[in-house]
PDB file of N, CA and C in Angstrom:
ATOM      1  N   UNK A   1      -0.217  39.250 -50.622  1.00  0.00           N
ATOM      2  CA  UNK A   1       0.754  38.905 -49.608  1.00  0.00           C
ATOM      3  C   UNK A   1       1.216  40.149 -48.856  1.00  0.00           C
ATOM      4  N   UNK A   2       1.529  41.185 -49.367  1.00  0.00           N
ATOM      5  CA  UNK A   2       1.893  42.641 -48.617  1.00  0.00           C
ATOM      6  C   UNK A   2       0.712  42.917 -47.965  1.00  0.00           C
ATOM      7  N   UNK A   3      -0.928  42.741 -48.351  1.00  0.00           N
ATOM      8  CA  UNK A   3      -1.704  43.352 -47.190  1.00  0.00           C
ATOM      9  C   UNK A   3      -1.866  42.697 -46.102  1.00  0.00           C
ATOM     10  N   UNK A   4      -0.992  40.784 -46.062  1.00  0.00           N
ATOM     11  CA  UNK A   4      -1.543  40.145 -45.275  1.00  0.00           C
ATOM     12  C   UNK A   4      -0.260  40.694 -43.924  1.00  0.00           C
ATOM     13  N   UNK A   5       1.448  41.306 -44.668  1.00  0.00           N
ATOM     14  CA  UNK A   5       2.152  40.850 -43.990  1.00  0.00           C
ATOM     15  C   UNK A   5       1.673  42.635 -43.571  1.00  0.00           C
ATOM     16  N   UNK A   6       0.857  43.498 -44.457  1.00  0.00           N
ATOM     17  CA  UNK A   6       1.026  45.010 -43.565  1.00  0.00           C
ATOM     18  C   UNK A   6       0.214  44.643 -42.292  1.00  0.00           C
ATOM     19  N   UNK A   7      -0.902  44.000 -42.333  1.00  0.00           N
ATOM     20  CA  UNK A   7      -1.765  43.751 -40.918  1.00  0.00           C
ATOM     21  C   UNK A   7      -1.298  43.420 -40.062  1.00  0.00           C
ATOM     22  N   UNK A   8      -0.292  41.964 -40.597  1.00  0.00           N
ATOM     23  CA  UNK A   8       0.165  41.533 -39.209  1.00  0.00           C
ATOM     24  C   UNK A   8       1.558  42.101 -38.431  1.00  0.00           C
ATOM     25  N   UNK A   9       1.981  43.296 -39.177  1.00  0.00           N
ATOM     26  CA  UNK A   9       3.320  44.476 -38.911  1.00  0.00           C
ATOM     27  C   UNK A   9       1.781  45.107 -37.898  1.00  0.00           C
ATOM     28  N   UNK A  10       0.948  46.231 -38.372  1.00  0.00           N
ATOM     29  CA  UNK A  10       0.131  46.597 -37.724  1.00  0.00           C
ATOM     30  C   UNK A  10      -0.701  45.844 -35.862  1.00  0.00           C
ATOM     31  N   UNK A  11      -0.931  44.684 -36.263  1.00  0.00           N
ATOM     32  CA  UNK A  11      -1.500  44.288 -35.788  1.00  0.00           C
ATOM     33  C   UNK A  11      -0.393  43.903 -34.154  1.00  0.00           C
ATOM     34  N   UNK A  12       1.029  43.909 -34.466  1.00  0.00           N
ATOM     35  CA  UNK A  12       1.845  43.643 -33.928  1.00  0.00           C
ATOM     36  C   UNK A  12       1.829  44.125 -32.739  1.00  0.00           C
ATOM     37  N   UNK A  13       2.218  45.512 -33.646  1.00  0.00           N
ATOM     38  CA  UNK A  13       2.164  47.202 -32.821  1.00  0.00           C
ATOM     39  C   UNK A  13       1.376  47.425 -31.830  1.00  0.00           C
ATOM     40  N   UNK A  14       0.216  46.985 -32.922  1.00  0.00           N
ATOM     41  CA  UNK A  14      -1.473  47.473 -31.768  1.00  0.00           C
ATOM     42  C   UNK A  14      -1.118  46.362 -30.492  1.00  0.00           C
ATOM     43  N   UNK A  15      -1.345  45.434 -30.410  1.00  0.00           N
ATOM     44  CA  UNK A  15      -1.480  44.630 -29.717  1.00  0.00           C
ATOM     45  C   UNK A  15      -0.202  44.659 -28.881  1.00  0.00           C
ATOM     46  N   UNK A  16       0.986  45.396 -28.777  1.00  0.00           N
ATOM     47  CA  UNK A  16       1.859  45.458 -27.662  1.00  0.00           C
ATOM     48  C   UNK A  16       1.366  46.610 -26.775  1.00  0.00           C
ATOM     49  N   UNK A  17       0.904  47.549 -28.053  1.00  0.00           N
ATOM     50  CA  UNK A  17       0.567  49.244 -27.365  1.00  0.00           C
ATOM     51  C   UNK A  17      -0.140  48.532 -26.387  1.00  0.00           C
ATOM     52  N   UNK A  18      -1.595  48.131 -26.776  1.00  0.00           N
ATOM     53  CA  UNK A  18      -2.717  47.789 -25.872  1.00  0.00           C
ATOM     54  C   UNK A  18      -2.180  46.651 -24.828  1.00  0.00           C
ATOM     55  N   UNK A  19      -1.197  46.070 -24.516  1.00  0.00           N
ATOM     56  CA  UNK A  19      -0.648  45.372 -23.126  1.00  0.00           C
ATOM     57  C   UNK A  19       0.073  46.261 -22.387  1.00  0.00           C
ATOM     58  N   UNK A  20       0.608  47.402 -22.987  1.00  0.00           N
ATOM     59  CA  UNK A  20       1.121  48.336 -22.386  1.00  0.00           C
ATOM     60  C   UNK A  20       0.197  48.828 -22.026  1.00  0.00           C
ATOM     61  N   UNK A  21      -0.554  49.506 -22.372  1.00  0.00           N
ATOM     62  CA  UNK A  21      -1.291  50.041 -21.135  1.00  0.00           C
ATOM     63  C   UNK A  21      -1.777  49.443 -19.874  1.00  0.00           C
ATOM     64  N   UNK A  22      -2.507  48.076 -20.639  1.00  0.00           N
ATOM     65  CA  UNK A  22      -3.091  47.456 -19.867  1.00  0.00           C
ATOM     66  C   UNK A  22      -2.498  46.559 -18.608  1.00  0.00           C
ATOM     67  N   UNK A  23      -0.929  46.681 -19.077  1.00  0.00           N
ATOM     68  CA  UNK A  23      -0.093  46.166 -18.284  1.00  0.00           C
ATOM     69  C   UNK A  23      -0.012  44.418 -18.561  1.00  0.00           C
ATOM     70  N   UNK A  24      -0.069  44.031 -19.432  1.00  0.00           N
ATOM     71  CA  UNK A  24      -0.363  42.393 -19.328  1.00  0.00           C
ATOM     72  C   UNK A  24       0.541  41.791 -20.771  1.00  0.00           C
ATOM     73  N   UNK A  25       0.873  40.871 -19.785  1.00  0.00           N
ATOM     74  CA  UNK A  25       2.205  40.314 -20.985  1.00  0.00           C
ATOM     75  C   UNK A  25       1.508  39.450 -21.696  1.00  0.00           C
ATOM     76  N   UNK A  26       1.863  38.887 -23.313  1.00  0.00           N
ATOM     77  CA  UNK A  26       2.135  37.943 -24.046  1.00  0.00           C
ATOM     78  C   UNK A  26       3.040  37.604 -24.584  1.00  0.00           C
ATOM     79  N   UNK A  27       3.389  36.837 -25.869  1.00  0.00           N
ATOM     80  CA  UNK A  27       4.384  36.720 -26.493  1.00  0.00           C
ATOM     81  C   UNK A  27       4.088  37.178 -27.411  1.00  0.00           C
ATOM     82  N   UNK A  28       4.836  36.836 -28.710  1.00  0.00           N
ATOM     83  CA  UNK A  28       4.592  37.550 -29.843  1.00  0.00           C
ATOM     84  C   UNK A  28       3.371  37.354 -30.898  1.00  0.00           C
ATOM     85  N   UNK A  29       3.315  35.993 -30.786  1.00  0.00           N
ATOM     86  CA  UNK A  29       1.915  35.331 -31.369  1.00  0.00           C
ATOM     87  C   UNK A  29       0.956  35.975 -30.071  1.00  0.00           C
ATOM     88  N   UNK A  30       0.454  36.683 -29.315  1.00  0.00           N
ATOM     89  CA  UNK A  30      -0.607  36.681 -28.312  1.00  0.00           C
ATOM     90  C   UNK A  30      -0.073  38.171 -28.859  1.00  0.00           C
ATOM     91  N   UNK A  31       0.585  39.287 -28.955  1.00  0.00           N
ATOM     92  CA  UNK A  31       0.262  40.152 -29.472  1.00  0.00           C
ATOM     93  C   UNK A  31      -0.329  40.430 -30.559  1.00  0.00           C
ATOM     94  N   UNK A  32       0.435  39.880 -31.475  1.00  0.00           N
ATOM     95  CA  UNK A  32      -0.191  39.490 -33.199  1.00  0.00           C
ATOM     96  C   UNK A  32      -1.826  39.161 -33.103  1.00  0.00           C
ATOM     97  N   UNK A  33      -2.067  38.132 -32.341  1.00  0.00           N
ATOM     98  CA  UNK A  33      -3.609  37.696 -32.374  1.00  0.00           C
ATOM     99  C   UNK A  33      -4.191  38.522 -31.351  1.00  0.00           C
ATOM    100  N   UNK A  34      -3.957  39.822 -30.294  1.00  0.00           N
ATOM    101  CA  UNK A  34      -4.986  40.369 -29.651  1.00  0.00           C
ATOM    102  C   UNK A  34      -4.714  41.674 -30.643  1.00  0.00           C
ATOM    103  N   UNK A  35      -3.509  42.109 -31.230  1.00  0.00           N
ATOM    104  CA  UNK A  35      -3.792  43.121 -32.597  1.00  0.00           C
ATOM    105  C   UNK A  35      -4.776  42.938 -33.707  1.00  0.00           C
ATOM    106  N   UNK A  36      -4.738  41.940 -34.320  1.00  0.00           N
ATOM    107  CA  UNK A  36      -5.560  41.471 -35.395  1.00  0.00           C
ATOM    108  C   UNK A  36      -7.011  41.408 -35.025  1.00  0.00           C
ATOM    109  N   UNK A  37      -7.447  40.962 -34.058  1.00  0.00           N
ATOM    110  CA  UNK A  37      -8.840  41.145 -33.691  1.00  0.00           C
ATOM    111  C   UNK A  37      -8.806  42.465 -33.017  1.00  0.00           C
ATOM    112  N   UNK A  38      -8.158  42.838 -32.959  1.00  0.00           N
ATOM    113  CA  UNK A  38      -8.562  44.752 -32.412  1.00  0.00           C
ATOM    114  C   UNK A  38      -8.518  45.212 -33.497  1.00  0.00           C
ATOM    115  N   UNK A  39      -7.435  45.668 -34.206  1.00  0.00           N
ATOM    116  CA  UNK A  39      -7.611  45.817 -35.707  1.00  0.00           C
ATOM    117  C   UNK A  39      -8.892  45.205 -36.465  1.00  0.00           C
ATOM    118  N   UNK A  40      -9.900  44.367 -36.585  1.00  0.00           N
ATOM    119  CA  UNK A  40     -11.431  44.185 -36.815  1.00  0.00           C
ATOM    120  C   UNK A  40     -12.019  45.067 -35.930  1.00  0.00           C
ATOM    121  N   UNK A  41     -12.016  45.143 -34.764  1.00  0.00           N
ATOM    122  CA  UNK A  41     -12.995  45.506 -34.040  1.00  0.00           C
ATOM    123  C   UNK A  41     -12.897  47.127 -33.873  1.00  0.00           C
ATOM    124  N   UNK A  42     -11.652  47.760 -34.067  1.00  0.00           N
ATOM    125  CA  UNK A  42     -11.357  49.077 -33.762  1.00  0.00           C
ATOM    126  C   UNK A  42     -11.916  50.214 -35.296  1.00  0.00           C
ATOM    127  N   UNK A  43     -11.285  48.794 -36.611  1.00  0.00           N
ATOM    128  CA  UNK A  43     -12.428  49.457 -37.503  1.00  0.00           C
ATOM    129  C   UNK A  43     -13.590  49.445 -37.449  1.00  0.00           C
ATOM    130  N   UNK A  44     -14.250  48.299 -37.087  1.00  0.00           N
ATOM    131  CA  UNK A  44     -15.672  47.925 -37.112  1.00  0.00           C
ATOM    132  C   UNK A  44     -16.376  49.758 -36.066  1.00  0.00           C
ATOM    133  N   UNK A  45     -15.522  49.741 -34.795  1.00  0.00           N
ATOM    134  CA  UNK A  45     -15.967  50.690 -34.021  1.00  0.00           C
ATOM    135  C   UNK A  45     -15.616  52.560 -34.384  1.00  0.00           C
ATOM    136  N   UNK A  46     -14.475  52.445 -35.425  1.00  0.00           N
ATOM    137  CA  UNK A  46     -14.220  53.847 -35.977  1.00  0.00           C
ATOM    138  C   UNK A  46     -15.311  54.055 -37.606  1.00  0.00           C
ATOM    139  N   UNK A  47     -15.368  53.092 -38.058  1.00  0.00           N
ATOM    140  CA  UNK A  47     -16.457  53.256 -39.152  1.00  0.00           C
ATOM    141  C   UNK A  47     -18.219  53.650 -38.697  1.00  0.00           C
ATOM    142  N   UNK A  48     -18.406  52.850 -37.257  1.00  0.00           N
ATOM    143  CA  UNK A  48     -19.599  52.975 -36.734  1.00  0.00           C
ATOM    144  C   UNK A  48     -19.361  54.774 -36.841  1.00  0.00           C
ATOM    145  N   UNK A  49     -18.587  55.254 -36.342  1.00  0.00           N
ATOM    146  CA  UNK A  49     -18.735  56.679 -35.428  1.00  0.00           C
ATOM    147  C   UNK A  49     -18.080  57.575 -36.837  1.00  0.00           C
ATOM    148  N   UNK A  50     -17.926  57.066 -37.682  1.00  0.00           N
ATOM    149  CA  UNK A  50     -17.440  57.967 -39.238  1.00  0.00           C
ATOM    150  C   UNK A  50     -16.165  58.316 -38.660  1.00  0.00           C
ATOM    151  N   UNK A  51     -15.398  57.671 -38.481  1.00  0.00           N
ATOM    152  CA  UNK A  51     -13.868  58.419 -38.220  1.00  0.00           C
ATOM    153  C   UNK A  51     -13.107  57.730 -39.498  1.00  0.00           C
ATOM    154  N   UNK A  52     -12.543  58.634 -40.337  1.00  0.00           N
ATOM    155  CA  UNK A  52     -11.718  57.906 -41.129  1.00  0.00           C
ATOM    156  C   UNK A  52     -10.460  57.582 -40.698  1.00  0.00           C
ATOM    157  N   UNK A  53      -9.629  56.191 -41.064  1.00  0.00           N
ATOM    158  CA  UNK A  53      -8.633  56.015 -40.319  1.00  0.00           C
ATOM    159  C   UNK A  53      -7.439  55.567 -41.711  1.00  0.00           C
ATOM    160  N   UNK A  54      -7.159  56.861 -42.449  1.00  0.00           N
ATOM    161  CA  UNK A  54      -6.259  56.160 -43.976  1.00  0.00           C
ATOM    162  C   UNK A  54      -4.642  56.423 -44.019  1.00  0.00           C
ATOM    163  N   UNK A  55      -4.032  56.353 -42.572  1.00  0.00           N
ATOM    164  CA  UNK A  55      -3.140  56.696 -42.872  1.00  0.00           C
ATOM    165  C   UNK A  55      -2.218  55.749 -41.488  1.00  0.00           C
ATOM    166  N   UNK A  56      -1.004  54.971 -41.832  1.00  0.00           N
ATOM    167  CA  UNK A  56      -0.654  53.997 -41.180  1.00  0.00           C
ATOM    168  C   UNK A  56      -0.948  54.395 -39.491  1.00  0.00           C
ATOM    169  N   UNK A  57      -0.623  55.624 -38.557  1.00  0.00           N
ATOM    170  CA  UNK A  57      -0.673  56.149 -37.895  1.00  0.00           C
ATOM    171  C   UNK A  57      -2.007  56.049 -37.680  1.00  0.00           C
ATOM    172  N   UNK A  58      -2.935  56.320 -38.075  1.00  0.00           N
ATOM    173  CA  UNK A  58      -4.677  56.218 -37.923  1.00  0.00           C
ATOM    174  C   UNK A  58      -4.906  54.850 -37.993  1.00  0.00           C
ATOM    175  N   UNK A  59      -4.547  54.126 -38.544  1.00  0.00           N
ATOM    176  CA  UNK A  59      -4.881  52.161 -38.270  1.00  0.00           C
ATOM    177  C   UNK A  59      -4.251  51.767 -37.505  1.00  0.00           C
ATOM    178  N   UNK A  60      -3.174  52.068 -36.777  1.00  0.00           N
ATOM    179  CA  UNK A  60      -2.223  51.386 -35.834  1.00  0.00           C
ATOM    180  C   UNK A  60      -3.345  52.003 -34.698  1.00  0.00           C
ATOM    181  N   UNK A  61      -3.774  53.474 -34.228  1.00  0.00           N
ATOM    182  CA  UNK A  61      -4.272  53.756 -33.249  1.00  0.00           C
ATOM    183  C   UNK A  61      -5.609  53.256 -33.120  1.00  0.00           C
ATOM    184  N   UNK A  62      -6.649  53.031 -34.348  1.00  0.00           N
ATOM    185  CA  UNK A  62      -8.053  52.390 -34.840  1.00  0.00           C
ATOM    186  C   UNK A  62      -7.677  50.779 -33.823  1.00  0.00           C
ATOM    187  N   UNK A  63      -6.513  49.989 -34.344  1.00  0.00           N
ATOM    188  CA  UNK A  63      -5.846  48.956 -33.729  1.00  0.00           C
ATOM    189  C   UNK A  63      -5.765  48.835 -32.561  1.00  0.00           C
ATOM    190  N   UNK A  64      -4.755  49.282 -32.147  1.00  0.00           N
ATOM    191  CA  UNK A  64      -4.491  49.368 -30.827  1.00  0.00           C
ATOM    192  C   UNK A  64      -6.172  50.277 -29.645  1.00  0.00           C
ATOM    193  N   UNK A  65      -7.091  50.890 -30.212  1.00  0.00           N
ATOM    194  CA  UNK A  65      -8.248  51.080 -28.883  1.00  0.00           C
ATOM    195  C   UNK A  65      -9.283  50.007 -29.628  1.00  0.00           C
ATOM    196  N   UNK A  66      -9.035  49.224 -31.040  1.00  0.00           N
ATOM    197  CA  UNK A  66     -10.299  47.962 -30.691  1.00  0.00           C
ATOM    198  C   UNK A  66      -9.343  46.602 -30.309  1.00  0.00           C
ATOM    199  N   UNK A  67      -8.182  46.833 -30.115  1.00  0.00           N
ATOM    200  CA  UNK A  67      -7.021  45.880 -28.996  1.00  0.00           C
ATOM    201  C   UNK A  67      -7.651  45.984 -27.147  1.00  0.00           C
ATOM    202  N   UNK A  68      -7.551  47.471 -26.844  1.00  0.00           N
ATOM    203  CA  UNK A  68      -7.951  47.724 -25.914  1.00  0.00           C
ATOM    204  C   UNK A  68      -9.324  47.312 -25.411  1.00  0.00           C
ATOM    205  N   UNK A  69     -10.489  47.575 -26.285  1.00  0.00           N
ATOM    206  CA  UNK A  69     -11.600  47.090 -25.941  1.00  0.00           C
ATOM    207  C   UNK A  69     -11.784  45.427 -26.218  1.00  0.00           C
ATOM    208  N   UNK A  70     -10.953  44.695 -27.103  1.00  0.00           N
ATOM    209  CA  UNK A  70     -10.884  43.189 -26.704  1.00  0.00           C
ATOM    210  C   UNK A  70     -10.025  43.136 -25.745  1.00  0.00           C
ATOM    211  N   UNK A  71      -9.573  43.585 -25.083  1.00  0.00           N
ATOM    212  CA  UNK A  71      -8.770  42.647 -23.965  1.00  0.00           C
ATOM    213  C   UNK A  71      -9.980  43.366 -23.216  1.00  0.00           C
ATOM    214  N   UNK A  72     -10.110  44.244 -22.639  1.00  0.00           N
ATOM    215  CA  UNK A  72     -11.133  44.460 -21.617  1.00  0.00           C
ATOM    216  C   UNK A  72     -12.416  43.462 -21.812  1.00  0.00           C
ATOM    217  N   UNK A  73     -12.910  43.035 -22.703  1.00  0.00           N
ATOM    218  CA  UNK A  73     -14.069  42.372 -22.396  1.00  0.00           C
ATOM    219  C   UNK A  73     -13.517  41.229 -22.340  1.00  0.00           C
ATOM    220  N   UNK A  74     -12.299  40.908 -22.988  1.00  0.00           N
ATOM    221  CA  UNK A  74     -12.094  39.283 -22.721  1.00  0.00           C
ATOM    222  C   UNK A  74     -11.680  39.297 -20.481  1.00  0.00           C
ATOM    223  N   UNK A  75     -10.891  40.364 -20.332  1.00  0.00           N
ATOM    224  CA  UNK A  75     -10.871  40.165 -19.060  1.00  0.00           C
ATOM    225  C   UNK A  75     -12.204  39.960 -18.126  1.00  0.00           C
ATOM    226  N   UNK A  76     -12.894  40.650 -18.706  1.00  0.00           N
ATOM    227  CA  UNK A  76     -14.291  41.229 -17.745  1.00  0.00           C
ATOM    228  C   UNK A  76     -15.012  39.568 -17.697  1.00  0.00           C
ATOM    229  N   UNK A  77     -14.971  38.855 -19.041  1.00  0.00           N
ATOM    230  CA  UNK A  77     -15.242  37.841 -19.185  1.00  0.00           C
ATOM    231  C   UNK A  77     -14.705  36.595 -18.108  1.00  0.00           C
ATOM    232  N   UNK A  78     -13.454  36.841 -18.544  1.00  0.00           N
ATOM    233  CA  UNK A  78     -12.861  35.942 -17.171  1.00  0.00           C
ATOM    234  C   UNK A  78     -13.148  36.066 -15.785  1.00  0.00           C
ATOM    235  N   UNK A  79     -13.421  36.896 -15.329  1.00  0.00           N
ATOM    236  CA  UNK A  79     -14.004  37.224 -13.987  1.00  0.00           C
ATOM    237  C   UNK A  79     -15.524  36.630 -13.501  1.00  0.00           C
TER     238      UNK A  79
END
């Protein structure tokens, strides 16, 4: 239960960072769920390239740029 509720604390984070940049609103469930799949995808993409990411600060940022690269392809998609 603590790793499910640390992800979705993490996943929170990531997923506001990455609308901030990107400039694009959700609510809190649409942050949570574009964190959580960035958080997959940002490890999936820091393990590809050997970056270790073991420290809350290193998974929130791992988070928040595979946040960034799902919203960009989901946008690119929409277009």
């Amino acid at each position: 239960m603590d790793g499910l509720m640390y992800l979705a604390v993490i996943g929170l984070v990531a997923g506001w960072l990455a609308s901030l940049i990107l400039k694009t609103g959700f609510s809190l469930l649409g942050y949570l769920l574009v964190g959580v799949i960035g958080s997959y995808i940002g490890g999936f993409l820091f393990d590809l390239l050997g970056i270790s990411t073991s420290t809350t600060s290193g998974r929130i940022f791992s988070a928040a740029v595979g946040a960034l690269v799902f919203l960009f392809i989901l946008g690119r998609i929409r277009k």
